[in-house]
C-alpha atoms as a PDB file:
ATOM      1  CA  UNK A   1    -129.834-176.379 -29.120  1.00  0.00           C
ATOM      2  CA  UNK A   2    -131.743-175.656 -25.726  1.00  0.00           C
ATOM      3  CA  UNK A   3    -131.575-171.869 -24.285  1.00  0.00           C
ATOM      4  CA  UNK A   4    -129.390-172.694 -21.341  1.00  0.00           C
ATOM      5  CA  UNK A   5    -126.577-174.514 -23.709  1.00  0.00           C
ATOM      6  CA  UNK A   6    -127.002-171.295 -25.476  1.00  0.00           C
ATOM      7  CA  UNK A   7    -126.650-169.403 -22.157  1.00  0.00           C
ATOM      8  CA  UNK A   8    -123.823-171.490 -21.514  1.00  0.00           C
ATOM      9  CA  UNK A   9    -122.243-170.363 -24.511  1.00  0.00           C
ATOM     10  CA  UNK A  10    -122.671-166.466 -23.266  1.00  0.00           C
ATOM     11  CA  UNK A  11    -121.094-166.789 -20.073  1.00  0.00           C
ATOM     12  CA  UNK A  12    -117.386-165.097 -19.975  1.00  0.00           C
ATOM     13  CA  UNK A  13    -114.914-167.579 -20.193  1.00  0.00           C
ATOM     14  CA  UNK A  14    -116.759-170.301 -22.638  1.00  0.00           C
ATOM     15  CA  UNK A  15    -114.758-172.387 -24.746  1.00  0.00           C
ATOM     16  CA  UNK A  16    -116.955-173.953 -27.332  1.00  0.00           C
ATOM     17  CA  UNK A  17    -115.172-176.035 -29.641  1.00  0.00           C
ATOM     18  CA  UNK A  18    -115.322-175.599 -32.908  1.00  0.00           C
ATOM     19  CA  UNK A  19    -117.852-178.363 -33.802  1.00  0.00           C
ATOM     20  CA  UNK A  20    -120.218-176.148 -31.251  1.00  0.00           C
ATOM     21  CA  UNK A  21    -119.614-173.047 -33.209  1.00  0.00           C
ATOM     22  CA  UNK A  22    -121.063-174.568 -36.200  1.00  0.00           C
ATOM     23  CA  UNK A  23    -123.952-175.741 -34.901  1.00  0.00           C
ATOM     24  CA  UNK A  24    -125.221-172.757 -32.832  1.00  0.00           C
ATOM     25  CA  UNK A  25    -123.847-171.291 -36.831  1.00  0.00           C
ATOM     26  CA  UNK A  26    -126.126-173.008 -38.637  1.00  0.00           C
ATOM     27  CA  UNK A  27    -129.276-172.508 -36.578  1.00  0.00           C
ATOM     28  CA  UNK A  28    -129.045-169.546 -37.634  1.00  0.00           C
ATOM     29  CA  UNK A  29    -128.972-170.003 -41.380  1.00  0.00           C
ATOM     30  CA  UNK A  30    -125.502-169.466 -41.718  1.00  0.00           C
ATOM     31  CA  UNK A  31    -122.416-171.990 -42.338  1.00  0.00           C
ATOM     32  CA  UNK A  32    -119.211-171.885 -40.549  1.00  0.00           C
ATOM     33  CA  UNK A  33    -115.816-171.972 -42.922  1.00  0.00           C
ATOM     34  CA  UNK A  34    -112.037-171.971 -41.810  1.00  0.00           C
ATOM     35  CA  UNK A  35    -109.463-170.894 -43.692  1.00  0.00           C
ATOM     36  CA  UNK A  36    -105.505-170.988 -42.973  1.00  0.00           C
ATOM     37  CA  UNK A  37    -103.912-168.177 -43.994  1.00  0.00           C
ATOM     38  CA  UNK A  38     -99.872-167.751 -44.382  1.00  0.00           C
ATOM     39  CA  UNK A  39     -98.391-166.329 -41.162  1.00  0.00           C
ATOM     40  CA  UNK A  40     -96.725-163.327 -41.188  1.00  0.00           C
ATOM     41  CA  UNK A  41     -94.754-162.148 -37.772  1.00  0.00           C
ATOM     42  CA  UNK A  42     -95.618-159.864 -36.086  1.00  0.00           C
ATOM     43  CA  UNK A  43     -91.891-159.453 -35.588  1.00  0.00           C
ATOM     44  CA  UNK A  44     -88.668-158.048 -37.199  1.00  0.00           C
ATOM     45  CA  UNK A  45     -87.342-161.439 -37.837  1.00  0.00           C
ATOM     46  CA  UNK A  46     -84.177-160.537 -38.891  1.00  0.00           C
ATOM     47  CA  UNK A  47     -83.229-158.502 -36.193  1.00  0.00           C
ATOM     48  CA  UNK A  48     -84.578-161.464 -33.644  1.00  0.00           C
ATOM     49  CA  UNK A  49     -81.968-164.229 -34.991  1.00  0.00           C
ATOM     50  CA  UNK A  50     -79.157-161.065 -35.053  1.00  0.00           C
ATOM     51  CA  UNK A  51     -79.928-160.397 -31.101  1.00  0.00           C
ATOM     52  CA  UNK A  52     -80.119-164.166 -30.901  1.00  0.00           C
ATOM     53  CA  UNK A  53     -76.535-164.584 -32.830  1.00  0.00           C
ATOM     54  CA  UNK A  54     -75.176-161.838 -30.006  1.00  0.00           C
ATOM     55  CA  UNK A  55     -73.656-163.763 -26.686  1.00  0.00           C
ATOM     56  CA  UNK A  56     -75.480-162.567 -23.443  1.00  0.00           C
ATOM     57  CA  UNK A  57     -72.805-159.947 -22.662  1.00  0.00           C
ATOM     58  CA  UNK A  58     -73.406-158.539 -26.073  1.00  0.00           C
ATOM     59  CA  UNK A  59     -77.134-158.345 -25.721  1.00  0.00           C
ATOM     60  CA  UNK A  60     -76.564-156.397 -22.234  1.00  0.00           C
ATOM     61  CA  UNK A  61     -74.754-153.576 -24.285  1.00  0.00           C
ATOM     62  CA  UNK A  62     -76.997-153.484 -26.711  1.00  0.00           C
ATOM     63  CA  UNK A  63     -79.851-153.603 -24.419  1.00  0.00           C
ATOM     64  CA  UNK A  64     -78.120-150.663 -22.235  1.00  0.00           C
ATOM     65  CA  UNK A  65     -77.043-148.432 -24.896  1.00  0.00           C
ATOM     66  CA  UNK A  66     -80.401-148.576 -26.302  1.00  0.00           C
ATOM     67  CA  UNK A  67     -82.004-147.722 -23.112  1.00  0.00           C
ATOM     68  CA  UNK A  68     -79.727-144.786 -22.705  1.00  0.00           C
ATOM     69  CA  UNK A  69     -80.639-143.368 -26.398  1.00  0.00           C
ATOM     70  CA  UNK A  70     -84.719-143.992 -25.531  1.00  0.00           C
ATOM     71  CA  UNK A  71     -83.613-141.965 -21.752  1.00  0.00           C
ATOM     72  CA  UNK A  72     -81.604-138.947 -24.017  1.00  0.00           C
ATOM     73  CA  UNK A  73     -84.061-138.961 -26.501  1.00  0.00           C
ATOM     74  CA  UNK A  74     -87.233-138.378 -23.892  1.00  0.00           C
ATOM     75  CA  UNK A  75     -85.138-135.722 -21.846  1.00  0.00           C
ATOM     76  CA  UNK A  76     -84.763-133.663 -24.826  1.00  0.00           C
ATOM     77  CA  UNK A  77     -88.160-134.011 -25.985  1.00  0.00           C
ATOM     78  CA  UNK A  78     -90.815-131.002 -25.960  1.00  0.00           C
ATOM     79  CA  UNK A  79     -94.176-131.405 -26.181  1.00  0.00           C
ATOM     80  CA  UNK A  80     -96.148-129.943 -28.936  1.00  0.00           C
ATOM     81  CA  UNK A  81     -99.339-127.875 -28.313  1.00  0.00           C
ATOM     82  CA  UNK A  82    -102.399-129.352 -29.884  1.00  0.00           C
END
């Protein structure tokens, strides 16, 4: 692989693909290997499909009364010396 593909590579904003990867990989003595691992969210699931099972108006409350717990809960806060 020449030095400006490699350069190329460098810039922000490249998007080898993988078949690129490997290659500029194994010049270097190395071997590239993907692997697909099981997904786990990133997400409370459950509590997704219950907001999802709520009708808009429901959500609203929800959304509200949660906003005004988070709003109670900061004005009463103190701040602890370090």
């Amino acid at each position: 692989m020449s030095q400006s593909a490699i350069a190329r590579l460098e810039r922000p904003g490249a998007n080898p693909t993988v078949a690129t990867l490997a290659n500029v990989i194994a010049a270097t003595g190395r071997r590239l290997s993907l692997a697909a691992d099981p997904h786990r969210a990133s997400f409370d699931e459950p509590q997704l499909l219950e907001r999802l099972a709520m009708t808009p108006a429901q959500r609203l409350a929800n959304f509200t009364a949660s906003s005004e717990n988070l709003a109670r809960m900061a004005r009463s806060a103190r701040r602890l010396s370090d």
